[in-house]
C-alpha atoms as a PDB file:
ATOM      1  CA  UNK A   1     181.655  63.923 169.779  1.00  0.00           C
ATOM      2  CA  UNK A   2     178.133  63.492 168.567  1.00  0.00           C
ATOM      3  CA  UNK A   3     175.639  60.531 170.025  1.00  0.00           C
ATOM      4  CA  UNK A   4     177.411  58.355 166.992  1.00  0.00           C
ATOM      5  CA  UNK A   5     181.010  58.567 168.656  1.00  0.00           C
ATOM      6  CA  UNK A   6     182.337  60.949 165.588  1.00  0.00           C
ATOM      7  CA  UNK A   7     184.229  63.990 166.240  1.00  0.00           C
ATOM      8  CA  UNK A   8     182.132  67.426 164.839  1.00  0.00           C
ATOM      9  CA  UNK A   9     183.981  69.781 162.975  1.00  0.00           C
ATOM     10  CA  UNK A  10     181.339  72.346 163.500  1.00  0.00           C
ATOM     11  CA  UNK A  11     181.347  74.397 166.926  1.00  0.00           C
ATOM     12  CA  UNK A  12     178.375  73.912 168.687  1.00  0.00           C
ATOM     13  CA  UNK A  13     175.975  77.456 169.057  1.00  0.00           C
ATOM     14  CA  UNK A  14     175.109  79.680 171.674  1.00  0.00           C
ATOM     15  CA  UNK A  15     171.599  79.813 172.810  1.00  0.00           C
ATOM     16  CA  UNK A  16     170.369  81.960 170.579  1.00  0.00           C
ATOM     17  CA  UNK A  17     173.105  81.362 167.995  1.00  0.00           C
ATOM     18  CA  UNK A  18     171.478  80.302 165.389  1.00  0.00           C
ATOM     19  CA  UNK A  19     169.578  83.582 165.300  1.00  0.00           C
ATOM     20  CA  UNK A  20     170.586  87.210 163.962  1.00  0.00           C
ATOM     21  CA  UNK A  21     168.527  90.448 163.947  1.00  0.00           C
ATOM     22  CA  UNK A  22     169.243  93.763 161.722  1.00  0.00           C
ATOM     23  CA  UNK A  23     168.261  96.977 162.105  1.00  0.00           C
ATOM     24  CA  UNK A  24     167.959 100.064 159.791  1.00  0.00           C
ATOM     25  CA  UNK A  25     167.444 103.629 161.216  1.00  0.00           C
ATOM     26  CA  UNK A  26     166.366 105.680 158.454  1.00  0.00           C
ATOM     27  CA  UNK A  27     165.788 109.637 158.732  1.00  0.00           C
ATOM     28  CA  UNK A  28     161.725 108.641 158.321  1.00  0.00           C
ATOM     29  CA  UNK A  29     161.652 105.352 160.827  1.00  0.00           C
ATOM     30  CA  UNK A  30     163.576 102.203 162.061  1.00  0.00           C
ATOM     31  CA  UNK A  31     163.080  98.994 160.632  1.00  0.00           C
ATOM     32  CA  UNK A  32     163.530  95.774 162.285  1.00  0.00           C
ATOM     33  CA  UNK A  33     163.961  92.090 160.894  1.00  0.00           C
ATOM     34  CA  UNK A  34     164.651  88.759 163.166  1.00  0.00           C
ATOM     35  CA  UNK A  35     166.167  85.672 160.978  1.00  0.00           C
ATOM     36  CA  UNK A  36     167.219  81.989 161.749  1.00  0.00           C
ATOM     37  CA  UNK A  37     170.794  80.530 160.064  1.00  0.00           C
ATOM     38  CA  UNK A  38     169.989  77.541 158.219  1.00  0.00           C
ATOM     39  CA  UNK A  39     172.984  74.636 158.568  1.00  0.00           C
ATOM     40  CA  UNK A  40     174.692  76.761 155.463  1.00  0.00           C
ATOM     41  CA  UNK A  41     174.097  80.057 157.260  1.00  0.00           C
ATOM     42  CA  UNK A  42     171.419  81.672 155.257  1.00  0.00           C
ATOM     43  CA  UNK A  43     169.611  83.578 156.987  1.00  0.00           C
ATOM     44  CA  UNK A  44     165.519  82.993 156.746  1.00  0.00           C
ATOM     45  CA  UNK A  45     163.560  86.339 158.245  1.00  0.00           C
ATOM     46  CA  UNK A  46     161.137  84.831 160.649  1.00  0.00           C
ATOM     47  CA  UNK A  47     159.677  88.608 162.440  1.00  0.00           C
ATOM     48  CA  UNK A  48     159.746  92.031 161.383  1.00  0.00           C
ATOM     49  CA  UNK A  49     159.096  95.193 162.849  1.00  0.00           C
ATOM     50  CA  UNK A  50     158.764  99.020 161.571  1.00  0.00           C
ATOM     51  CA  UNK A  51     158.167 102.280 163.734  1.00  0.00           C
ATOM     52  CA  UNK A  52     157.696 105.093 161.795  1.00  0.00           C
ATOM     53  CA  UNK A  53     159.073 107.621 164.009  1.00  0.00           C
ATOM     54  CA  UNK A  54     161.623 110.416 162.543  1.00  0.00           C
ATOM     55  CA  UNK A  55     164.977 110.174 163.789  1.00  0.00           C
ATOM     56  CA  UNK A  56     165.836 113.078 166.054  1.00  0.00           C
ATOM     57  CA  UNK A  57     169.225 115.045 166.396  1.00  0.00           C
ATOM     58  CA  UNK A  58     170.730 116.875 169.102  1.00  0.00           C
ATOM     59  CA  UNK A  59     174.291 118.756 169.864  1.00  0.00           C
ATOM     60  CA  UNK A  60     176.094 115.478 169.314  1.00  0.00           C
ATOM     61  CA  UNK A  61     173.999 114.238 166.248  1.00  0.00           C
ATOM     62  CA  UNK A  62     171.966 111.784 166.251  1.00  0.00           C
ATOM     63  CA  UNK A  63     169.869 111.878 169.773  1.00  0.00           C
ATOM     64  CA  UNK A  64     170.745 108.022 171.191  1.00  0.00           C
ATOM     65  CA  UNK A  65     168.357 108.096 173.984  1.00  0.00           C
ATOM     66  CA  UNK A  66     165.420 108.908 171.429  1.00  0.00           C
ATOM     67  CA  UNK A  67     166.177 106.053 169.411  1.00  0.00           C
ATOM     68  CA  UNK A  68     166.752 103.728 172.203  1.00  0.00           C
ATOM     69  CA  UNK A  69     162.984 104.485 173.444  1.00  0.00           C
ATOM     70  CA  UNK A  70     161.712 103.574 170.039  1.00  0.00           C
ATOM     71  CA  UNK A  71     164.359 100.352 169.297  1.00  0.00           C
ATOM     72  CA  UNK A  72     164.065  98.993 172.674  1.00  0.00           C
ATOM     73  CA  UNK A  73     160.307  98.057 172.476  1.00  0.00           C
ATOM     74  CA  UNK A  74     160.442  97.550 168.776  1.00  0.00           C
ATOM     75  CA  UNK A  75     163.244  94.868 169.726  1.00  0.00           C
ATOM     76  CA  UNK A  76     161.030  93.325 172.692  1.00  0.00           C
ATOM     77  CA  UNK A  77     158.197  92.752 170.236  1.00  0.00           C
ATOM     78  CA  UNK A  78     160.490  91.394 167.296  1.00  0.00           C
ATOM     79  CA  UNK A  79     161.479  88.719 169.455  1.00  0.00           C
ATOM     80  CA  UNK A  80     158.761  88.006 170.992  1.00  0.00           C
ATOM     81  CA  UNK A  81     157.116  87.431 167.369  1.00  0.00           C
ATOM     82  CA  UNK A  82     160.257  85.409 166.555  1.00  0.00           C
ATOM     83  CA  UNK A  83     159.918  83.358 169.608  1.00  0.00           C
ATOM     84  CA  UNK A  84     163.990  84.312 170.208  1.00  0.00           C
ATOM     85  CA  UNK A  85     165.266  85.044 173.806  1.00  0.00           C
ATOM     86  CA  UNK A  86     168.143  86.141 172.783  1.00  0.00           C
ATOM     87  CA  UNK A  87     170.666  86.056 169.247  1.00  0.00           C
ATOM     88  CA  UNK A  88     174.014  85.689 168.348  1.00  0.00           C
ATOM     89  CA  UNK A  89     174.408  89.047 166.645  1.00  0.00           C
ATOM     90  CA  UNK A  90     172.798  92.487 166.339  1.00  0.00           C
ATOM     91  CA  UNK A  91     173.742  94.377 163.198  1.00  0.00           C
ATOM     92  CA  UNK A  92     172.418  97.907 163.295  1.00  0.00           C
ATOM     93  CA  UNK A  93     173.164 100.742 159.956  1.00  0.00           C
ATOM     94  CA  UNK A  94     172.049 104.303 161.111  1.00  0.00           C
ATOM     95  CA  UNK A  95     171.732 106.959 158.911  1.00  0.00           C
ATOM     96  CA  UNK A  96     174.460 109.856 159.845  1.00  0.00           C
ATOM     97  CA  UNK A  97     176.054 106.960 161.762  1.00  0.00           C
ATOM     98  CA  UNK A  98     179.553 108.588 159.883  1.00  0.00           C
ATOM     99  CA  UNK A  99     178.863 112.194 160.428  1.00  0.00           C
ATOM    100  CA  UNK A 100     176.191 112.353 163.228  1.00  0.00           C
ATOM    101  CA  UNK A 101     176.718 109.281 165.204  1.00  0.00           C
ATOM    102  CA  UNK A 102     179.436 110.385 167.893  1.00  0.00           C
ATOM    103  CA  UNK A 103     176.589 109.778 170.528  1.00  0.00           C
ATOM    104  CA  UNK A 104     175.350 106.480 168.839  1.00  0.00           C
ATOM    105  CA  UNK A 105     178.289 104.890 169.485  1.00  0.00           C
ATOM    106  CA  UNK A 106     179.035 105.983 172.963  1.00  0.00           C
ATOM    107  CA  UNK A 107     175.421 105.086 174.257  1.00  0.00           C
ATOM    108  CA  UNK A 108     173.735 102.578 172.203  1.00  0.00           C
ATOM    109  CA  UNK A 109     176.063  99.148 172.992  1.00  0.00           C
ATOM    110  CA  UNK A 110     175.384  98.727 176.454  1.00  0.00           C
ATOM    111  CA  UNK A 111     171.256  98.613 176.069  1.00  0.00           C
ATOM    112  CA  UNK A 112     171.100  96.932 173.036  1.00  0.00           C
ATOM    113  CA  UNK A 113     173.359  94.117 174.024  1.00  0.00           C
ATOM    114  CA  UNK A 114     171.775  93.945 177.367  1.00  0.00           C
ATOM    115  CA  UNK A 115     168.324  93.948 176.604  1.00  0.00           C
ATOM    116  CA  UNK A 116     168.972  91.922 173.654  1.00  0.00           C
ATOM    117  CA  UNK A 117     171.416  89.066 174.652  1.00  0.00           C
ATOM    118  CA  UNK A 118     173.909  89.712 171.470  1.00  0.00           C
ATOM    119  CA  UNK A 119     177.052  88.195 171.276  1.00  0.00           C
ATOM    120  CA  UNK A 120     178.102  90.262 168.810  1.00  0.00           C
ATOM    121  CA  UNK A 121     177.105  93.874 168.169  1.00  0.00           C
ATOM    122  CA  UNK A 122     177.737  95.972 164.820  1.00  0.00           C
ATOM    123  CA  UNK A 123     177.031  99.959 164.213  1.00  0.00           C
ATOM    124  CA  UNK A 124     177.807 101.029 161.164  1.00  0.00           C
ATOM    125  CA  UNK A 125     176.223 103.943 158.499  1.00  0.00           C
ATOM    126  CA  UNK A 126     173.520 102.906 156.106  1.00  0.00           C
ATOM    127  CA  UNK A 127     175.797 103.176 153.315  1.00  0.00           C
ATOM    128  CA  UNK A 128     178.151 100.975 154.802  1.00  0.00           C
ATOM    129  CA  UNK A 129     175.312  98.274 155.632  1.00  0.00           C
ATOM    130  CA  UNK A 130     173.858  99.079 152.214  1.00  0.00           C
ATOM    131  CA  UNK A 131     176.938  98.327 150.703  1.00  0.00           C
ATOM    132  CA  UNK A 132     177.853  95.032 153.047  1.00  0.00           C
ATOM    133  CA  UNK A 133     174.113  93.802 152.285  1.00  0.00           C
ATOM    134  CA  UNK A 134     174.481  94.182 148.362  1.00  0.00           C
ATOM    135  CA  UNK A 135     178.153  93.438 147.526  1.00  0.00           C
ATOM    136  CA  UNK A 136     180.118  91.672 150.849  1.00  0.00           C
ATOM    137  CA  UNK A 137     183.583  91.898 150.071  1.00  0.00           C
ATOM    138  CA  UNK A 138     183.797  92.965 146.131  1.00  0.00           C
ATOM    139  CA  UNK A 139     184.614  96.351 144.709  1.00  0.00           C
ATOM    140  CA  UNK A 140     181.651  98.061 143.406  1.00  0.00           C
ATOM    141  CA  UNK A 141     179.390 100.958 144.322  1.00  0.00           C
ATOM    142  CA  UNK A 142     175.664 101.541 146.266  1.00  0.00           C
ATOM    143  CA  UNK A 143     173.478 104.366 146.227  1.00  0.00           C
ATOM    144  CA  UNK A 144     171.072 104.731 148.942  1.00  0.00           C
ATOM    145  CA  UNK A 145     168.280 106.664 148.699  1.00  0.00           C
ATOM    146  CA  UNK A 146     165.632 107.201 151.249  1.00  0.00           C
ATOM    147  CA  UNK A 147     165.112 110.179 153.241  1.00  0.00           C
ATOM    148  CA  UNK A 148     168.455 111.353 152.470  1.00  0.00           C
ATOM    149  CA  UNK A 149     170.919 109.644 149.761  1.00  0.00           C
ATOM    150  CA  UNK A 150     174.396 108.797 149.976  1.00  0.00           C
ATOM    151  CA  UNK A 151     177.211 106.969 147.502  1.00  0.00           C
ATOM    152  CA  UNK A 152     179.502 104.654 149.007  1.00  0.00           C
ATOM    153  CA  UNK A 153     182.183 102.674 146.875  1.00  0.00           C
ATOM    154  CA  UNK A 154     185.555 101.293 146.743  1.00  0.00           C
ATOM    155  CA  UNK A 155     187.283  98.999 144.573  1.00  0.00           C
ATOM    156  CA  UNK A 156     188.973  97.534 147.345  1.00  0.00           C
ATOM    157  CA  UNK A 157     192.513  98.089 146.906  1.00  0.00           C
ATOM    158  CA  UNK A 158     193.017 102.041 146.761  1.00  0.00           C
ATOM    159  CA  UNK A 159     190.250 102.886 149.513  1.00  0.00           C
ATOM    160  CA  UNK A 160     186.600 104.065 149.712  1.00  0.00           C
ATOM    161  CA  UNK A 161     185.086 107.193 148.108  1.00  0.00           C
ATOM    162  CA  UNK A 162     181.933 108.707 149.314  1.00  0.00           C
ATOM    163  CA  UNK A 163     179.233 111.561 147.520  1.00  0.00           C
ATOM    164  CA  UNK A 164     177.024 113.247 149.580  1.00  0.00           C
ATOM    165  CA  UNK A 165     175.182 111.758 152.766  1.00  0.00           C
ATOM    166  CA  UNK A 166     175.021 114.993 154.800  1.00  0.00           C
ATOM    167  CA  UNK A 167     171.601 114.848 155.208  1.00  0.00           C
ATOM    168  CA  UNK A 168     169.823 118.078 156.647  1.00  0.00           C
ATOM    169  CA  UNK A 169     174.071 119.610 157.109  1.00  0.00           C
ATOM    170  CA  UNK A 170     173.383 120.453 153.579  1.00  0.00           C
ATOM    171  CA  UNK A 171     170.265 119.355 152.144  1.00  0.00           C
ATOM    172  CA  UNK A 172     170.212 116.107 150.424  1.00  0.00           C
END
């Protein structure tokens, strides 16, 4: 009940809940943005960081530890800019996340959700955030192009197709 004796239909947040943070590991740098949910859930970027520092590779792709001693500060000072302690969810798209990521995903959910108090914590390929950022749920198709460039489509009902994205494999 709220202080008027009414029942709320709306769950009350987390400490930090009401905050979210993305991250984008390109082949060039890692970019960093902290935003607040409004009542609607919009989200309003409040901090942003960039390090441009290349992302490095090793025998299991993309080298974790590397990024994690570039993220990890660049996180520390995003929220400190933010004024955030913590957030409700971490969202990070990694380039060769698909292909190169096999270390990525073994290593990186521990620190980041430690050091950065997330409730929730999503890795997932740049195309796949590109593509979540731009369209949600609908059938369509994104091209991103950075460093290296990737397709990524579906039309949601006979599966995904992908062009390209191998990055230095085969020379975007």
């Amino acid at each position: 009940m709220d202080r008027s004796g009414r029942t709320s239909t709306v769950a009350p947040r987390a400490v930090g809940g009401d905050r979210v943070v993305g991250v984008d590991v390109g082949g060039t740098g890692i970019r960093t943005a902290l935003a607040r949910l409004d009542v609607q859930g919009r989200p309003r970027v409040v901090a942003q960081v960039q390090r441009p520092v290349p992302t490095r590779t090793g025998p299991r792709g993309i080298d974790a530890a590397a990024l994690l001693e570039t993220l990890l500060p660049a996180l520390d000072v995003l929220l400190r800019r933010g004024g955030a302690r913590s957030v409700e969810a971490l969202a990070v798209g990694a380039t060769g996340m698909a292909s190169l990521g096999e270390d990525l995903a073994e290593r990186l959910p521990g620190p980041l959700a430690e050091r950065i108090g997330a409730r929730h914590l999503v890795l997932a390929a740049d195309a796949v955030a590109a593509y979540a950022g731009a369209l949600g749920a609908r059938p369509g198709v994104v091209v991103a192009a950075g460093t290296g460039m990737i397709a990524l489509g579906t039309d949601m009902t006979t599966g995904w197709r992908r062009a390209d994205g191998w990055g230095h494999l085969l020379g975007d």
